[in-house]
PDB file of N, CA and C in Angstrom:
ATOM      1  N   UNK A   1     -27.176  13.924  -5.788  1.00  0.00           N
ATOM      2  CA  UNK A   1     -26.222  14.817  -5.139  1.00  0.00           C
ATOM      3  C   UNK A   1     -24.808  14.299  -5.401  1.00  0.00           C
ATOM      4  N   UNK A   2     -23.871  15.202  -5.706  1.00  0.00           N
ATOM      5  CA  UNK A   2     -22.650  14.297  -6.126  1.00  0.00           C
ATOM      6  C   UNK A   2     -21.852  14.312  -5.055  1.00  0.00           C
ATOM      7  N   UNK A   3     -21.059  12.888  -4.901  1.00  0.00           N
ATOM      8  CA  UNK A   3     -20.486  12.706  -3.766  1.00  0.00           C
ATOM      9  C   UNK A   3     -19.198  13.328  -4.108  1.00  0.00           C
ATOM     10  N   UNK A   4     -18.627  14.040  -2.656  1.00  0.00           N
ATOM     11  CA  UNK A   4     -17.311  14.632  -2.701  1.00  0.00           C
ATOM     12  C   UNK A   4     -16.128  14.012  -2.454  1.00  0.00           C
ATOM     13  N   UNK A   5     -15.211  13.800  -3.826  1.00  0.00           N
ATOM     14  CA  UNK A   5     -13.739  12.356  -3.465  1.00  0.00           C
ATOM     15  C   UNK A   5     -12.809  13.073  -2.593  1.00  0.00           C
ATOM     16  N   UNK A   6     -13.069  12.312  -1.249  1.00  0.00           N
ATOM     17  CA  UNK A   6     -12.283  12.729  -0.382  1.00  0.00           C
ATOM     18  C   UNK A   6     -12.006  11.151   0.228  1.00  0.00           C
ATOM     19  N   UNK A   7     -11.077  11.263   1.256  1.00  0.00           N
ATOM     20  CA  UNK A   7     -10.145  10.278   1.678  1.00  0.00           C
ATOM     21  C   UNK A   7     -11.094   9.820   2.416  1.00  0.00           C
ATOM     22  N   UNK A   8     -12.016  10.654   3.352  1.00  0.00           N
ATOM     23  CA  UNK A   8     -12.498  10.277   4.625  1.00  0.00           C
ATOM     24  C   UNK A   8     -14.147   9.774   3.303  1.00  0.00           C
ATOM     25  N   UNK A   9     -14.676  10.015   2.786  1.00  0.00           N
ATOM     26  CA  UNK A   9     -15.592   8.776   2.109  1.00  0.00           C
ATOM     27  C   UNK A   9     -14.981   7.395   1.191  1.00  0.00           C
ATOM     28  N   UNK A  10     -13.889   8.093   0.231  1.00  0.00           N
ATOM     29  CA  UNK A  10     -13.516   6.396  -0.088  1.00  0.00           C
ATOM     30  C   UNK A  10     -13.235   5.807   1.270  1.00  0.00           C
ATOM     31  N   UNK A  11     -12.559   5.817   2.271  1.00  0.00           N
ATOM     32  CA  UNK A  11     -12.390   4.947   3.191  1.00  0.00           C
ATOM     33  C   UNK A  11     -14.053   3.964   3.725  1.00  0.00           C
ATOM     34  N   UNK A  12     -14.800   4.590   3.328  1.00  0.00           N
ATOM     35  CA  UNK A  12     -16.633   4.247   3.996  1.00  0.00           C
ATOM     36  C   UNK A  12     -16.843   2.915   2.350  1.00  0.00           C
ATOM     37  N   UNK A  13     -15.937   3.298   1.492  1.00  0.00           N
ATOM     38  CA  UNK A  13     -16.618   2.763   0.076  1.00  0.00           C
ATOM     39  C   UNK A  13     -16.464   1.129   0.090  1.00  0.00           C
ATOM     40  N   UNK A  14     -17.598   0.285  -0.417  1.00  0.00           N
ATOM     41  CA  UNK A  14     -17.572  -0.800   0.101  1.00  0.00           C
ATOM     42  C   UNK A  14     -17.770  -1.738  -1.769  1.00  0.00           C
ATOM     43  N   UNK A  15     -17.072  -0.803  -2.766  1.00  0.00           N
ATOM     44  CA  UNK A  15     -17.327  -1.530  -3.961  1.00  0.00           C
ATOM     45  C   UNK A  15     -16.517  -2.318  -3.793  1.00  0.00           C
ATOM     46  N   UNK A  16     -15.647  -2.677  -3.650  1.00  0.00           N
ATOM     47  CA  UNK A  16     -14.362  -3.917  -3.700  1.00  0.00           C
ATOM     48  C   UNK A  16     -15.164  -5.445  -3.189  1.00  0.00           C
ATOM     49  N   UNK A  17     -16.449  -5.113  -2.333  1.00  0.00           N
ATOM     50  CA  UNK A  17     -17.251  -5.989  -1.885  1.00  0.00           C
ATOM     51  C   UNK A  17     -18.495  -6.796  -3.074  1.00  0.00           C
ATOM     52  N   UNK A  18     -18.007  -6.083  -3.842  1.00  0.00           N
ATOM     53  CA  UNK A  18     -19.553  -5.686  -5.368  1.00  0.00           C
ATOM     54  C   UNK A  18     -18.918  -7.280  -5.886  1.00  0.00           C
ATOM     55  N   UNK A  19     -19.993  -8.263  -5.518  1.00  0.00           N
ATOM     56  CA  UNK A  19     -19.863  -9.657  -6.772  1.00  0.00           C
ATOM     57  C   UNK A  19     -19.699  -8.565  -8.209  1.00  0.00           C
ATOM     58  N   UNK A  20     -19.900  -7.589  -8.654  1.00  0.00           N
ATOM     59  CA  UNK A  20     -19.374  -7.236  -9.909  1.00  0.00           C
ATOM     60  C   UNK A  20     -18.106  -6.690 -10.396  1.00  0.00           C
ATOM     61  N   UNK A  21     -17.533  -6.027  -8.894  1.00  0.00           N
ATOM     62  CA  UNK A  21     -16.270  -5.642  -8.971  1.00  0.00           C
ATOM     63  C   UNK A  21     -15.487  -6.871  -9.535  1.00  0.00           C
ATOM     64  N   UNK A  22     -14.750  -6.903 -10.030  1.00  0.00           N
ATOM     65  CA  UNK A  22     -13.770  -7.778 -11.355  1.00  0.00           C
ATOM     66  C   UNK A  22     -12.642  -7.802 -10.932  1.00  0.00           C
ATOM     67  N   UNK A  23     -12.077  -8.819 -11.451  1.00  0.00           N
ATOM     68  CA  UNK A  23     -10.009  -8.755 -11.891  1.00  0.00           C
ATOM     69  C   UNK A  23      -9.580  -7.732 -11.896  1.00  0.00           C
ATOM     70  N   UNK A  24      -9.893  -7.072 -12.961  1.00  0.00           N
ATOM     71  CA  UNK A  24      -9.432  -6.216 -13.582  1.00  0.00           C
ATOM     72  C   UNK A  24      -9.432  -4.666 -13.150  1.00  0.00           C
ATOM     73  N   UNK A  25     -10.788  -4.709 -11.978  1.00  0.00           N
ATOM     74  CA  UNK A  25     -10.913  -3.841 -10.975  1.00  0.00           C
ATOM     75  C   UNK A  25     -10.000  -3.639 -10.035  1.00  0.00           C
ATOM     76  N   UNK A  26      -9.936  -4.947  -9.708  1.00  0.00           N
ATOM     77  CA  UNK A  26      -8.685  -4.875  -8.587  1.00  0.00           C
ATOM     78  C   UNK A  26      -7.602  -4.224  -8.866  1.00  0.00           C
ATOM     79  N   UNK A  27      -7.219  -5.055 -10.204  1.00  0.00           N
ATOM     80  CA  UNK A  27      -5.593  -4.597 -10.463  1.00  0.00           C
ATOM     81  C   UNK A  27      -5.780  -3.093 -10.751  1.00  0.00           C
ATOM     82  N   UNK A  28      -6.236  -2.542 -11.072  1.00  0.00           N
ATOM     83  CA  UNK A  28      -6.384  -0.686 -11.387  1.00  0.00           C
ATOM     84  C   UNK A  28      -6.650  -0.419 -10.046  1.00  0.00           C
ATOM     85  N   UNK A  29      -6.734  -0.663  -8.971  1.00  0.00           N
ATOM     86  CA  UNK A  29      -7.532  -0.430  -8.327  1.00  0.00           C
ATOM     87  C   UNK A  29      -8.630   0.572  -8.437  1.00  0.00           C
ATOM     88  N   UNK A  30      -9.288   0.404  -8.672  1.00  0.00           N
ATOM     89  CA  UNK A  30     -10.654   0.968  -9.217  1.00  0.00           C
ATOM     90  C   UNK A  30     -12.504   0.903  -8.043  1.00  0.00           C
ATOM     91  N   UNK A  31     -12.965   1.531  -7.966  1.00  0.00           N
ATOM     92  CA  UNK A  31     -13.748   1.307  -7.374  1.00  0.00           C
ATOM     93  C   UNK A  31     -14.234   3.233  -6.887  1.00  0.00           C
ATOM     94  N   UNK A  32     -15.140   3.603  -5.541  1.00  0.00           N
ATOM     95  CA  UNK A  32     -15.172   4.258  -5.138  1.00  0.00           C
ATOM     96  C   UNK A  32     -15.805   4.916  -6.691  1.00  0.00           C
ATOM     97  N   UNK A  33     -16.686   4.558  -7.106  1.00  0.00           N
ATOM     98  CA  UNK A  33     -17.174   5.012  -8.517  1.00  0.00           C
ATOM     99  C   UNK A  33     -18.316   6.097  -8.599  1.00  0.00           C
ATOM    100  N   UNK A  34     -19.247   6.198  -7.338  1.00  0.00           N
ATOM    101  CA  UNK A  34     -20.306   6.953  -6.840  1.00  0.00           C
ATOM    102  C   UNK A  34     -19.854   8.387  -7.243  1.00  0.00           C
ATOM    103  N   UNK A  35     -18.360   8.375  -7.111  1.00  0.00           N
ATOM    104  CA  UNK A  35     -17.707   9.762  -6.756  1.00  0.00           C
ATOM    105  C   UNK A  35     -16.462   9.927  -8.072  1.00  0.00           C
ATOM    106  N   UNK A  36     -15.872   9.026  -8.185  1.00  0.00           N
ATOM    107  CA  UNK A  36     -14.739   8.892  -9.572  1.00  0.00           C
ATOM    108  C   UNK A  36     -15.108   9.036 -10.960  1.00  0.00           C
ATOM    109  N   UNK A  37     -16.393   8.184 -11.017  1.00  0.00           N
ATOM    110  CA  UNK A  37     -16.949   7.394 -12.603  1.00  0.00           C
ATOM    111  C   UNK A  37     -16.837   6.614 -12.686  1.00  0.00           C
ATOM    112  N   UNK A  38     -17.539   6.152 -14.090  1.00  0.00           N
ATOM    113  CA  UNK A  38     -17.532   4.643 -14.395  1.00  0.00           C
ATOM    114  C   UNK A  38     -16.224   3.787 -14.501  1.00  0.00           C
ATOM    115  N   UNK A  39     -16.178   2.887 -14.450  1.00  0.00           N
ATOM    116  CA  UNK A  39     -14.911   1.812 -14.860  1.00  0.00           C
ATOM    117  C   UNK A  39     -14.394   2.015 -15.918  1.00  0.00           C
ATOM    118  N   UNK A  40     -13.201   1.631 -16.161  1.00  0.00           N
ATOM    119  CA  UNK A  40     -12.508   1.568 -17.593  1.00  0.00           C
ATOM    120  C   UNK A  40     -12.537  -0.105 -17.785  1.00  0.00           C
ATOM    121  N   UNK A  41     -12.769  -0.579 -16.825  1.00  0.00           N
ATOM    122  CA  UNK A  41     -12.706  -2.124 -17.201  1.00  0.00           C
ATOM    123  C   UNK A  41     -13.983  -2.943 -17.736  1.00  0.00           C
ATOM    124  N   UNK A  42     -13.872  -3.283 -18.493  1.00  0.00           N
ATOM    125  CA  UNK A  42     -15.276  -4.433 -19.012  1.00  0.00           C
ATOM    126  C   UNK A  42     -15.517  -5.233 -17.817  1.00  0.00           C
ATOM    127  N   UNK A  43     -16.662  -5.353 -17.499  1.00  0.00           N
ATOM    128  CA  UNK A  43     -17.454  -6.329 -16.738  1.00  0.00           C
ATOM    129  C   UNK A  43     -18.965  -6.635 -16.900  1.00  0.00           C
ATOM    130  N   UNK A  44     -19.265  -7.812 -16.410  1.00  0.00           N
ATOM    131  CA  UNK A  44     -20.413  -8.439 -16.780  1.00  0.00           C
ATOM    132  C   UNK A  44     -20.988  -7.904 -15.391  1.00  0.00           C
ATOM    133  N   UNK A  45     -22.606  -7.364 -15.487  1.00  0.00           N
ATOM    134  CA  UNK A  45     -22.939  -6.894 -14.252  1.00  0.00           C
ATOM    135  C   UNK A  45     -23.547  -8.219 -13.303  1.00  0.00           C
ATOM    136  N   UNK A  46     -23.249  -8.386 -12.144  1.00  0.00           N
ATOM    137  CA  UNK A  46     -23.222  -9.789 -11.536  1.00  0.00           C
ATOM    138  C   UNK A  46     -24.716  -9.449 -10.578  1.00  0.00           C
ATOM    139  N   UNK A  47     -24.350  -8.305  -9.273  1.00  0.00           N
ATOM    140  CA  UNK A  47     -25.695  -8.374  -8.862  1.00  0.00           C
ATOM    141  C   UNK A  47     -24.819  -6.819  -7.934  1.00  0.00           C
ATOM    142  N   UNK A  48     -25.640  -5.611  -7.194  1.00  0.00           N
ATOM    143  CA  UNK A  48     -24.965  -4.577  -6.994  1.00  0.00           C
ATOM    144  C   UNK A  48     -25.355  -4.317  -5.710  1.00  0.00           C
ATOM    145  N   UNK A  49     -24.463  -3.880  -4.782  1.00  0.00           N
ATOM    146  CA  UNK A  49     -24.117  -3.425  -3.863  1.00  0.00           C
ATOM    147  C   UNK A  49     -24.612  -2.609  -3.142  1.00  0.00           C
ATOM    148  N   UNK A  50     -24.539  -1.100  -4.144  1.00  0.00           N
ATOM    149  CA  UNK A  50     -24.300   0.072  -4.247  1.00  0.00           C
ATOM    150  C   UNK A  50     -25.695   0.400  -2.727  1.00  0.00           C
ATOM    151  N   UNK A  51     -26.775  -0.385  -2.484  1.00  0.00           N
ATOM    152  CA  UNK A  51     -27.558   0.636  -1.359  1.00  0.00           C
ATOM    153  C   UNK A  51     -27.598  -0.149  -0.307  1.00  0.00           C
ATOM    154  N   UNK A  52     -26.383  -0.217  -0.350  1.00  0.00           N
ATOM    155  CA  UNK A  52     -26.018  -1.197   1.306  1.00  0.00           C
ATOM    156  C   UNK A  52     -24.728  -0.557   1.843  1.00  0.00           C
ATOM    157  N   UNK A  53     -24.392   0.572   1.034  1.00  0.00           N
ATOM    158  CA  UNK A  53     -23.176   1.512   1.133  1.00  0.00           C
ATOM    159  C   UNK A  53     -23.595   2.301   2.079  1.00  0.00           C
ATOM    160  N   UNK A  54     -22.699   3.145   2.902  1.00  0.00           N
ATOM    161  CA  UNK A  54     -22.890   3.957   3.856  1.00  0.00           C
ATOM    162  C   UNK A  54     -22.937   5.370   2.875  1.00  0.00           C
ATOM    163  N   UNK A  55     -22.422   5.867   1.825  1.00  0.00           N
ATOM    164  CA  UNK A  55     -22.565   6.503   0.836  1.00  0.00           C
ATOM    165  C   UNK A  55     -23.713   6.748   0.623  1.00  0.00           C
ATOM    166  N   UNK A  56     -24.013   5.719   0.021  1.00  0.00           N
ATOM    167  CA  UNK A  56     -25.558   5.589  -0.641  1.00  0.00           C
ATOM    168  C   UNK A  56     -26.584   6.419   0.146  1.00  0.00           C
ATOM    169  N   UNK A  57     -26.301   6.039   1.398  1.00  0.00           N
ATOM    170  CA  UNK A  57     -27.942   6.114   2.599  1.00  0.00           C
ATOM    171  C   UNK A  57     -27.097   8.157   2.531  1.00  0.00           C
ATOM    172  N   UNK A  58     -25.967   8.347   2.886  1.00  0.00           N
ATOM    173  CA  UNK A  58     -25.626   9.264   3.745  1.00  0.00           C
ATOM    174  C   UNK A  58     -25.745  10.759   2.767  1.00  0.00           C
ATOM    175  N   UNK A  59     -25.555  10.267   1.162  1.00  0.00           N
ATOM    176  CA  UNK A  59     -25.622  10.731   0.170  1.00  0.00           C
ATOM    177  C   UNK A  59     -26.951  11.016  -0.526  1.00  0.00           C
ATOM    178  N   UNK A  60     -28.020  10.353  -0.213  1.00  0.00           N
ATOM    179  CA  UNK A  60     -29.297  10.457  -0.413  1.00  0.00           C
ATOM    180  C   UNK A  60     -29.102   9.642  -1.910  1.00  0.00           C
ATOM    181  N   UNK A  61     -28.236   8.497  -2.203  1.00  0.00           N
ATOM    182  CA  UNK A  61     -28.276   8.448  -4.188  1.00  0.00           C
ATOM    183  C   UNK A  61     -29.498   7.416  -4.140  1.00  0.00           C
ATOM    184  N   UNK A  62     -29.776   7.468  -5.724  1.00  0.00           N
ATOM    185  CA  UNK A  62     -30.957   6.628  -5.625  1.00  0.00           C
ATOM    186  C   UNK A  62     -30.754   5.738  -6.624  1.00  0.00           C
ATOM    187  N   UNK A  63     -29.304   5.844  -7.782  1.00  0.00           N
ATOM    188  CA  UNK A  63     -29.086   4.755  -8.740  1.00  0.00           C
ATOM    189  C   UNK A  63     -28.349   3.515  -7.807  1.00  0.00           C
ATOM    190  N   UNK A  64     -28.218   2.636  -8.949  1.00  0.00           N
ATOM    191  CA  UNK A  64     -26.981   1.758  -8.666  1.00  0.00           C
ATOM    192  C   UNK A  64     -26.035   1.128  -9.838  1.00  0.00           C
ATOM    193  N   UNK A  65     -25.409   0.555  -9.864  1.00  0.00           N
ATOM    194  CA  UNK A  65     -24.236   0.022 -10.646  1.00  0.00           C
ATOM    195  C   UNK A  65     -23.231   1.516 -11.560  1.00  0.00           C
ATOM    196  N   UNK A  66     -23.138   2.063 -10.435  1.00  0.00           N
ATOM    197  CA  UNK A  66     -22.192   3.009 -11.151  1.00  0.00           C
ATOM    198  C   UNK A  66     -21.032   2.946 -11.897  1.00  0.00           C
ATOM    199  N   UNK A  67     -20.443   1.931 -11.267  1.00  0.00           N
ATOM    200  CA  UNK A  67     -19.061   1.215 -12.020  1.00  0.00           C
ATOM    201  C   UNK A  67     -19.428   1.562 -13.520  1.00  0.00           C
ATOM    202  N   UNK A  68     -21.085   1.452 -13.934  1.00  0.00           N
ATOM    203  CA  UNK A  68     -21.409   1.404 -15.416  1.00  0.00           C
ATOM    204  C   UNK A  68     -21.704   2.744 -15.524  1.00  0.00           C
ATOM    205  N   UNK A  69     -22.640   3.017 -14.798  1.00  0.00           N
ATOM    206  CA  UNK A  69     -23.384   4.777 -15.264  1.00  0.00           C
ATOM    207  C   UNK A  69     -22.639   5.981 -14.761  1.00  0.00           C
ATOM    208  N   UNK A  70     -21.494   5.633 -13.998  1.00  0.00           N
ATOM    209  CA  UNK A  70     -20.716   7.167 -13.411  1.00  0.00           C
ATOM    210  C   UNK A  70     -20.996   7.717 -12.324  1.00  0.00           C
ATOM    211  N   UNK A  71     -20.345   8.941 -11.950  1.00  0.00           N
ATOM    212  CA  UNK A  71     -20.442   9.426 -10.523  1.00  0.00           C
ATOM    213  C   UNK A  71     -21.340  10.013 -10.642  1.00  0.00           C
ATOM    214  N   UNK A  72     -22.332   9.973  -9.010  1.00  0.00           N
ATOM    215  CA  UNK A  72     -23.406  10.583  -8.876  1.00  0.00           C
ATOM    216  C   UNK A  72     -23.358  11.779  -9.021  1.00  0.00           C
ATOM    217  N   UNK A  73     -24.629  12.174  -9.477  1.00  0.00           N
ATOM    218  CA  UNK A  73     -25.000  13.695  -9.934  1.00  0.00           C
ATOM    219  C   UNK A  73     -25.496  14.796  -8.755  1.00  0.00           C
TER     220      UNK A  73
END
C-alpha cells in the first residue's frame, strides 16, 4: 500500500534511527523513504529498522530497507 508523504507521517518516521542511515543521509536530509524513494546516497546496508516503524505496522508494508528498493507500493 503506498504510504501518503504527508507531514503528519514523516513526523512518525523513525529512519534517521536505521544503523544504515549514513553521513551522507543526514546531510541531504534524507530518510522517510517508505513514502519518498530510495536514497541518492551510497550506503552499505548495516542491519534495518524499517518493522519497528509505526508506518510499517499502520501501513500494512511487508518489505524492508527501502532507502535501497523505494517507496512502498
Amino acid at each position: 500500500m503506498p504510504v501518503p508523504d504527508t507531514q503528519e507521517n514523516m513526523m512518525k518516521c523513525i529512519c534517521m534511527t536505521c544503523p544504515t542511515h549514513n553521513q551522507c543521509m543526514k546531510e541531504k536530509m534524507e530518510g522517510f523513504f517508505c513514502a519518498k524513494g530510495k536514497a541518492t546516497c551510497e550506503f552499505e546496508k548495516v542491519s534495518c529498522v524499517c518493522a519497528t516503524c509505526p508506518i510499517y505496522s499502520e501501513f500494512s508494508l511487508g518489505d524492508s530497507f527501502y532507502c535501497e528498493m523505494g517507496a512502498a507500493q
